[in-house]
Protein backbone atom coordinates (compact mmCIF):
# COMPACT_ATOMS: atom_id res chain seq x y z
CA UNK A 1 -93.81 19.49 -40.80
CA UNK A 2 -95.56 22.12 -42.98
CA UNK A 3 -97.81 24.82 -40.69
CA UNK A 4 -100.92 25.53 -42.47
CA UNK A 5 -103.06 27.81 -40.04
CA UNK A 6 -102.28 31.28 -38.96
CA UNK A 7 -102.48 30.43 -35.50
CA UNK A 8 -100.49 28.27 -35.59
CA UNK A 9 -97.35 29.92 -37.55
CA UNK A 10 -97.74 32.37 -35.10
CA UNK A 11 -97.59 30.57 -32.01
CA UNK A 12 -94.29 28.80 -34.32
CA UNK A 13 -92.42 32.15 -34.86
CA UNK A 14 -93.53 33.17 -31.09
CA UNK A 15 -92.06 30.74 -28.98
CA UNK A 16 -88.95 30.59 -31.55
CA UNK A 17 -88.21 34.34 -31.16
CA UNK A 18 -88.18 33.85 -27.09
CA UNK A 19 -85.48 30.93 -27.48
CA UNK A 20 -83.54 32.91 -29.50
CA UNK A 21 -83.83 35.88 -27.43
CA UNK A 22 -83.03 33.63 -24.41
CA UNK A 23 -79.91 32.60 -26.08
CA UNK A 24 -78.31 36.19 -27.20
CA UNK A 25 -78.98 37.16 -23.31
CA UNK A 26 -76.86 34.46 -22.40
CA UNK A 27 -74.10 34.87 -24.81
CA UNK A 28 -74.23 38.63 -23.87
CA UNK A 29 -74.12 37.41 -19.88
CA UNK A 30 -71.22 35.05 -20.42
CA UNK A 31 -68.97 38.01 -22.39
CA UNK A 32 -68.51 38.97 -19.32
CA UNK A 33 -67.75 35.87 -17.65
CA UNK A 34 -63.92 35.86 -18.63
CA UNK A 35 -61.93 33.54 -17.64
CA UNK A 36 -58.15 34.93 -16.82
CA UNK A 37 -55.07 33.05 -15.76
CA UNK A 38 -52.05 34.22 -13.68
CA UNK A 39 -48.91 32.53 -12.17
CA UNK A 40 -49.15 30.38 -9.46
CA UNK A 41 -46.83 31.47 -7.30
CA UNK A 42 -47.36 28.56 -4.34
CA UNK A 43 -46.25 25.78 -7.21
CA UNK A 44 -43.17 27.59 -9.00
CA UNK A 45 -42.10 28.19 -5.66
CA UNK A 46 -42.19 24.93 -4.32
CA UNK A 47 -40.59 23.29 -7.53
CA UNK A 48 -38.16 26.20 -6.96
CA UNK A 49 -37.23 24.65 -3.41
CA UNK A 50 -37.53 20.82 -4.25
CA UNK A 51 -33.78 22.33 -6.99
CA UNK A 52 -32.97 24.21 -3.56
CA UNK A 53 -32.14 21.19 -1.72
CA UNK A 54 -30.31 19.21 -4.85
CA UNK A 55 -28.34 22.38 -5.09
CA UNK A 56 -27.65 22.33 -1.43
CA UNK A 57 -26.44 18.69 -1.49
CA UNK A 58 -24.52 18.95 -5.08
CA UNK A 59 -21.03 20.75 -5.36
CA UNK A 60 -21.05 20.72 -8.74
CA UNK A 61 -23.19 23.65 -8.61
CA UNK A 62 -20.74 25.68 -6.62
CA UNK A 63 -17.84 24.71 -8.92
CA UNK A 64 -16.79 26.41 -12.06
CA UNK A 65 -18.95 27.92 -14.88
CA UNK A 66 -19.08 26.29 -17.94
CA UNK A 67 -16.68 29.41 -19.44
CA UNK A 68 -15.03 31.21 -17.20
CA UNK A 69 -14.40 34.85 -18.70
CA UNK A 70 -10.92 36.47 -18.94
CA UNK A 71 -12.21 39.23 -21.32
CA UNK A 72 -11.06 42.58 -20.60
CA UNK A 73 -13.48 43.85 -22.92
CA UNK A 74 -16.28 41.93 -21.60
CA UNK A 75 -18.43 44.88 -20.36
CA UNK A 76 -18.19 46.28 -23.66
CA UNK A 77 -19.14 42.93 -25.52
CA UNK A 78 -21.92 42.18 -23.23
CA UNK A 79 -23.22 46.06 -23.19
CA UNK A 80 -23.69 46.55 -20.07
CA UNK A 81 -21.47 50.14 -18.77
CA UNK A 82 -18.73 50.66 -16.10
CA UNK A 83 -20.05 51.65 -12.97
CA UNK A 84 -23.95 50.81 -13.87
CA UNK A 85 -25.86 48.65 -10.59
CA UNK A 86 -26.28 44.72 -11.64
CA UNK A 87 -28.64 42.47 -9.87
CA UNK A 88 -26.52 39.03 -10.80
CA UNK A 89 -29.31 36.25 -10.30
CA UNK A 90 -28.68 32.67 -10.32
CA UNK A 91 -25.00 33.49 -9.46
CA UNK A 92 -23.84 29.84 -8.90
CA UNK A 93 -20.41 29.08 -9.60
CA UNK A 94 -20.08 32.92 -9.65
CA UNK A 95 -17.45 33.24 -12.48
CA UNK A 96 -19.56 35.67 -14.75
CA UNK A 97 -20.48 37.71 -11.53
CA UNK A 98 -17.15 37.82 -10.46
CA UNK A 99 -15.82 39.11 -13.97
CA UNK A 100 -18.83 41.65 -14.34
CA UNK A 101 -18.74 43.02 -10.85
CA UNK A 102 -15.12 44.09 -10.60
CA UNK A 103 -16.49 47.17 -12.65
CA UNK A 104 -19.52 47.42 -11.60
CA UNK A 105 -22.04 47.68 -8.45
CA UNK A 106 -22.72 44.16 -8.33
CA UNK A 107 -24.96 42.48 -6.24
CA UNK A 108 -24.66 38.58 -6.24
CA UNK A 109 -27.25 36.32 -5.35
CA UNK A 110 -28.94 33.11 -5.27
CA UNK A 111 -31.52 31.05 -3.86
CA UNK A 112 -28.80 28.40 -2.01
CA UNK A 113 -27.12 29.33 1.86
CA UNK A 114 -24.63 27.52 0.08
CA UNK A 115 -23.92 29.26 -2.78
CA UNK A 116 -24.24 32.84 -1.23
CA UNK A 117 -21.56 31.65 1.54
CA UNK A 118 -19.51 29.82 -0.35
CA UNK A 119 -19.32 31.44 -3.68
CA UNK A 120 -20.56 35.05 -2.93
CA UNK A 121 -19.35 35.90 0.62
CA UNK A 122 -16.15 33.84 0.67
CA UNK A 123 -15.05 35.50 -2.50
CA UNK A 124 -16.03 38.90 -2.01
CA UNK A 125 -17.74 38.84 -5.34
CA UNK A 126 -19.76 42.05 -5.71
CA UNK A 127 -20.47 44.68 -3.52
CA UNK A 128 -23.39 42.72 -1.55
CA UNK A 129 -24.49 39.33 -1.43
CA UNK A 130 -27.76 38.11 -0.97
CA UNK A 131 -29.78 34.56 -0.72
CA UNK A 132 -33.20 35.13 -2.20
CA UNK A 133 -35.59 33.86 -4.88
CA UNK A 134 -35.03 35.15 -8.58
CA UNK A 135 -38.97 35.42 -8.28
CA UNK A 136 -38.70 38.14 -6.02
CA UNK A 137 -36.48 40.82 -6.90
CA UNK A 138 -36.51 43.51 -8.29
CA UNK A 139 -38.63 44.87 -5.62
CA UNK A 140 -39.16 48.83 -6.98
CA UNK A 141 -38.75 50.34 -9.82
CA UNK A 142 -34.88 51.97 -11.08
CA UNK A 143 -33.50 49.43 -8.46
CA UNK A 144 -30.74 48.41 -10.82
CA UNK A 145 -29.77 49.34 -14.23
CA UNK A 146 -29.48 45.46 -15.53
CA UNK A 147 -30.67 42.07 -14.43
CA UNK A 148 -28.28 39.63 -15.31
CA UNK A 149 -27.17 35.35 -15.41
CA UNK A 150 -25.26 33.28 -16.99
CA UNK A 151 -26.95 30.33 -17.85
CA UNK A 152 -29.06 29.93 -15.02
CA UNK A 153 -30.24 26.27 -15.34
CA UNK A 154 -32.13 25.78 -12.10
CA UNK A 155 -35.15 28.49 -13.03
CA UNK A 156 -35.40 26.54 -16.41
CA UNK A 157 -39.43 25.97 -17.13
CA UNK A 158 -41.47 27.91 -15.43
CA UNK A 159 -39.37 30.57 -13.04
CA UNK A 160 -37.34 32.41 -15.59
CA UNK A 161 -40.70 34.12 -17.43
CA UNK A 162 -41.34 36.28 -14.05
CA UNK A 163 -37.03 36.68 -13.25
CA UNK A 164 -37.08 38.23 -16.81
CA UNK A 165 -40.53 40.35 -15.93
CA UNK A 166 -39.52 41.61 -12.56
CA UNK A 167 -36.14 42.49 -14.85
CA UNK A 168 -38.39 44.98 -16.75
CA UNK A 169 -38.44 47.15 -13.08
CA UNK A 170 -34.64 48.04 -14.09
CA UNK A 171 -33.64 50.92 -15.41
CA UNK A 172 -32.22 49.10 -18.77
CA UNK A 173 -33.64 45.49 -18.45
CA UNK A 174 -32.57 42.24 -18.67
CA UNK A 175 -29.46 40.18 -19.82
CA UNK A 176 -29.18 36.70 -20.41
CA UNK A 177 -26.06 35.10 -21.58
CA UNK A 178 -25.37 31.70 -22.63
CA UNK A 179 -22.28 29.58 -24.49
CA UNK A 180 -22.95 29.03 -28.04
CA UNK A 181 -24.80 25.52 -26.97
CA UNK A 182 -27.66 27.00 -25.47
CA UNK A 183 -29.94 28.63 -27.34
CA UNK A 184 -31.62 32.37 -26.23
CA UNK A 185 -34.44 33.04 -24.48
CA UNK A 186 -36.27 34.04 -27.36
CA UNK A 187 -39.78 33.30 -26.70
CA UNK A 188 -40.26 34.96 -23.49
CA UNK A 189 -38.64 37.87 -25.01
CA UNK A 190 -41.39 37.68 -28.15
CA UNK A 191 -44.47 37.18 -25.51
CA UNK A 192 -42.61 40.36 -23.33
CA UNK A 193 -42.60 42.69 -26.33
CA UNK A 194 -46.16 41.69 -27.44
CA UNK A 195 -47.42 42.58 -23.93
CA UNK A 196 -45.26 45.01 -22.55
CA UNK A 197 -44.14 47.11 -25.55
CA UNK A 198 -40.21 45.83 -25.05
CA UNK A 199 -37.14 45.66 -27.43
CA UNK A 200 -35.45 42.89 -27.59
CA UNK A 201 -32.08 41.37 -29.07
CA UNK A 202 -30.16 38.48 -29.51
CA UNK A 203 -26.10 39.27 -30.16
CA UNK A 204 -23.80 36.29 -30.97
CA UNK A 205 -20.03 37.58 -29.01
CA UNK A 206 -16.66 36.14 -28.92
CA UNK A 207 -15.43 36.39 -25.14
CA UNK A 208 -12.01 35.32 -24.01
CA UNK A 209 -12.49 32.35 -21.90
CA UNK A 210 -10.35 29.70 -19.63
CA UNK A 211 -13.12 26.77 -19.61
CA UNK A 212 -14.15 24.45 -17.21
CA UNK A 213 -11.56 22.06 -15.72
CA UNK A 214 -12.04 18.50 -17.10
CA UNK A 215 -10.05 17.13 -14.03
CA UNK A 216 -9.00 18.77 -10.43
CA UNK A 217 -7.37 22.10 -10.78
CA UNK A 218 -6.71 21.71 -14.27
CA UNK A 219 -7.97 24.63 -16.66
CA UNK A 220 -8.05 24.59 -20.70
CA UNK A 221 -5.71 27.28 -22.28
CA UNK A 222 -7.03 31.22 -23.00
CA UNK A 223 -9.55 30.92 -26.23
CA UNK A 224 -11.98 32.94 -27.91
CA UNK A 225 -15.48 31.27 -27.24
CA UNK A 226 -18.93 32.33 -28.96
CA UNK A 227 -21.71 33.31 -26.60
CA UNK A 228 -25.20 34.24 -27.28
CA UNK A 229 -26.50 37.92 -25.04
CA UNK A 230 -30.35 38.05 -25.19
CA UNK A 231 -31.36 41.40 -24.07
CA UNK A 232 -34.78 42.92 -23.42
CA UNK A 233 -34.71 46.70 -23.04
CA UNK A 234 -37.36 48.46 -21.11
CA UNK A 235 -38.84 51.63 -20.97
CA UNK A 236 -41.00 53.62 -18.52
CA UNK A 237 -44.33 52.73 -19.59
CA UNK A 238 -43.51 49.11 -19.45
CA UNK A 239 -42.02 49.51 -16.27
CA UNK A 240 -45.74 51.03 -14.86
CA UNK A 241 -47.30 48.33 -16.62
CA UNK A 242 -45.16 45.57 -14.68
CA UNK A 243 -45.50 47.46 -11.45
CA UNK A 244 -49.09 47.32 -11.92
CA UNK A 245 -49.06 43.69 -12.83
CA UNK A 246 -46.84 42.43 -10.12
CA UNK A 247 -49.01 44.03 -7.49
CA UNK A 248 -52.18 42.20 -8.90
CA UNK A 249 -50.62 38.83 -8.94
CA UNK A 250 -49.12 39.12 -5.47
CA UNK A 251 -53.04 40.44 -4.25
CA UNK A 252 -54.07 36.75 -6.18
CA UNK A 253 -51.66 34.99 -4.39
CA UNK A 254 -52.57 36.24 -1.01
CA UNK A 255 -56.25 35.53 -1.64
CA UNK A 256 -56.21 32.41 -2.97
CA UNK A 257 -56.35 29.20 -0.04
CA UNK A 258 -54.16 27.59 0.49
CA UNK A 259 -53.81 24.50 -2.15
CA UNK A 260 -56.45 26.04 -4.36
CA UNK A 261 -56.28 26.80 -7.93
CA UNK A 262 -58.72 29.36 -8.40
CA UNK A 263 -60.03 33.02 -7.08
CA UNK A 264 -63.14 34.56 -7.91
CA UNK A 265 -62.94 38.12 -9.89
CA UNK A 266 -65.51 39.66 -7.34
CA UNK A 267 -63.49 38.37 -4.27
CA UNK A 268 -60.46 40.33 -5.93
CA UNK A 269 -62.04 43.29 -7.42
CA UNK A 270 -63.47 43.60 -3.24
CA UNK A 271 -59.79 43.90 -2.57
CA UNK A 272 -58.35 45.81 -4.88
CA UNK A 273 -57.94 48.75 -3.01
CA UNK A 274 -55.34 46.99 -1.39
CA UNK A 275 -52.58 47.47 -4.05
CA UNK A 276 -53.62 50.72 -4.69
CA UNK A 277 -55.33 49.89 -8.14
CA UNK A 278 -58.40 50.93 -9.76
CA UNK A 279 -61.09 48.46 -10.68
CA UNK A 280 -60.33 49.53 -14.67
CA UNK A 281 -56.42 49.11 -14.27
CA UNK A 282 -56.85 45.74 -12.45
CA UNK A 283 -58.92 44.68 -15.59
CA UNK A 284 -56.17 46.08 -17.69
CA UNK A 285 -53.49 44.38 -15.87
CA UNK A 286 -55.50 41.11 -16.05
CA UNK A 287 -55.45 41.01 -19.79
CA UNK A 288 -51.75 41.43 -19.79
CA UNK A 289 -51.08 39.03 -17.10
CA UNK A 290 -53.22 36.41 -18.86
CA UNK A 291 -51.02 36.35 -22.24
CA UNK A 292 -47.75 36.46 -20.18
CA UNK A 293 -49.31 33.43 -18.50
CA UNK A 294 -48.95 31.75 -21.98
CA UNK A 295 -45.33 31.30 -20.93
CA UNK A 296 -46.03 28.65 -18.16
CA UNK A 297 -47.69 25.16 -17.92
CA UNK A 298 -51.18 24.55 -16.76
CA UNK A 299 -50.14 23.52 -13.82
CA UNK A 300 -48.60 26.80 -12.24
CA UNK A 301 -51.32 29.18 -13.04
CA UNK A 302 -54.20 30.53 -10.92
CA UNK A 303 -57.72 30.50 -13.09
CA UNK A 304 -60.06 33.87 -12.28
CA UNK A 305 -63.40 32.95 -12.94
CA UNK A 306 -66.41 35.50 -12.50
């Protein structure tokens, strides 16, 4: 359609000028309108309890560790130092934590009664033992020098991103170690550095090992068996960050109903006092909380919507 009057060109350019103006103002409003995601603590947890009670009714979990290490070079292989304060997660059969902790301040624990009695206490295996969820310890910063596991199955998925985080509170950082058939925990360790600022490395050992009995009280011979160590190292800006971060995601969790899957960003910035946070570092923290979130499933994270 051509427009041959003035008038009407005008009225033409006019009312297209308002719609566009209407438009930017919107796009400008909604930049603002972020939408952030965090962990969702009430669905790890309870997928974290449903491996509770097969763990509780399984005794192949309290058994023997795939290896079991005779090593006495192990510290030294594994880097961690005589004498430095472990936080052994996921202890399990509690061969690894057993080896590591008779030179070191070892603290053994686990999610399963079972475990920690059986395993832990009856065996005297570090200096403390304790039943609690990988999700929630470290507590402070400098707690421990390391956080360590062997191969700890059940927080496959979803739990293991936050063990390894809360790891970042150490002193040193985190340790993960694995027989040659698993393979490292590489991509939390790639998301961890791109958020947090952390080294990380993945070192192939040789440990001398018994393995696990094939029948009742019947061990393979002493060998030399290949193990992969992924490490993340912290530092004390990444420990602030974490600090920071952890504090946020707890002040989601106890805001959020409930069952629901979502908190509004003026409902938390209202509270944010209660972590002792500015509004500008909770912002912060929600930008690095969102790409950790990257790590988990849909289904365990909270949406922030404005």
């Amino acid at each position: 359609m051509f427009l041959s009057k003035g008038g009407e060109w005008e009225e033409f350019l006019s009312f297209n000028f308002s719609f566009f103006k209407r438009v930017k103002r919107r796009m400008s409003e909604n930049d603002f309108k972020k939408v952030f995601k965090a962990p969702n603590f009430e669905t790890i947890l309870k997928e974290d309890l449903k491996k509770k009670r097969i763990m509780e009714g399984s005794r192949t979990y309290e058994g023997s560790q795939n290896t079991i290490p005779v090593d006495g070079k192990l510290l030294q292989k594994i880097g961690v130092s005589s004498g430095d304060k472990v936080y052994f997660f996921a202890g399990g059969g509690g061969d690894w934590a057993e080896a590591i902790g008779k030179e070191t301040k070892l603290t053994f624990a686990d999610l399963s009664n079972r475990i920690v009695s059986r395993v832990g206490r009856k065996r005297k295996i570090g200096e403390r033992q304790v039943v609690i969820n990988a999700l929630r310890a470290p507590v402070r910063e400098n707690e421990f020098d390391w956080s360590v596991s062997f191969e700890p199955v059940p927080l496959a998925g979803e739990a293991l991103p936050i063990t390894v985080l809360r790891g970042l509170l150490n002193r040193r950082g985190v340790k993960i170690i694995r027989h040659s058939m698993y393979s490292g925990e590489s991509e939390i360790a790639r998301v961890l550095k791109s958020v947090y600022g952390v080294e990380n490395e993945e070192k192939i050992v040789r440990v001398e090992c018994v393995e696990k009995p094939r029948l009742r009280n019947l061990f393979t011979g002493r060998e030399s068996k290949t193990h992969v160590v992924t490490t993340v190292h912290t530092n004390s800006e990444a420990r602030s960050k974490v600090l920071k971060d952890l504090k946020v995601m707890m002040l989601i969790e106890r805001l959020k109903r409930r069952g629901e899957k979502s908190v509004s960003l003026e409902k938390l910035f209202e509270n944010t006092s209660k972590c002792g946070l500015k509004n500008e570092e909770v912002k912060e923290s929600l930008e690095r909380i969102n790409k950790f979130s990257t790590l988990l499933s849909e289904k365990h994270k909270t949406v922030l919507i404005d």
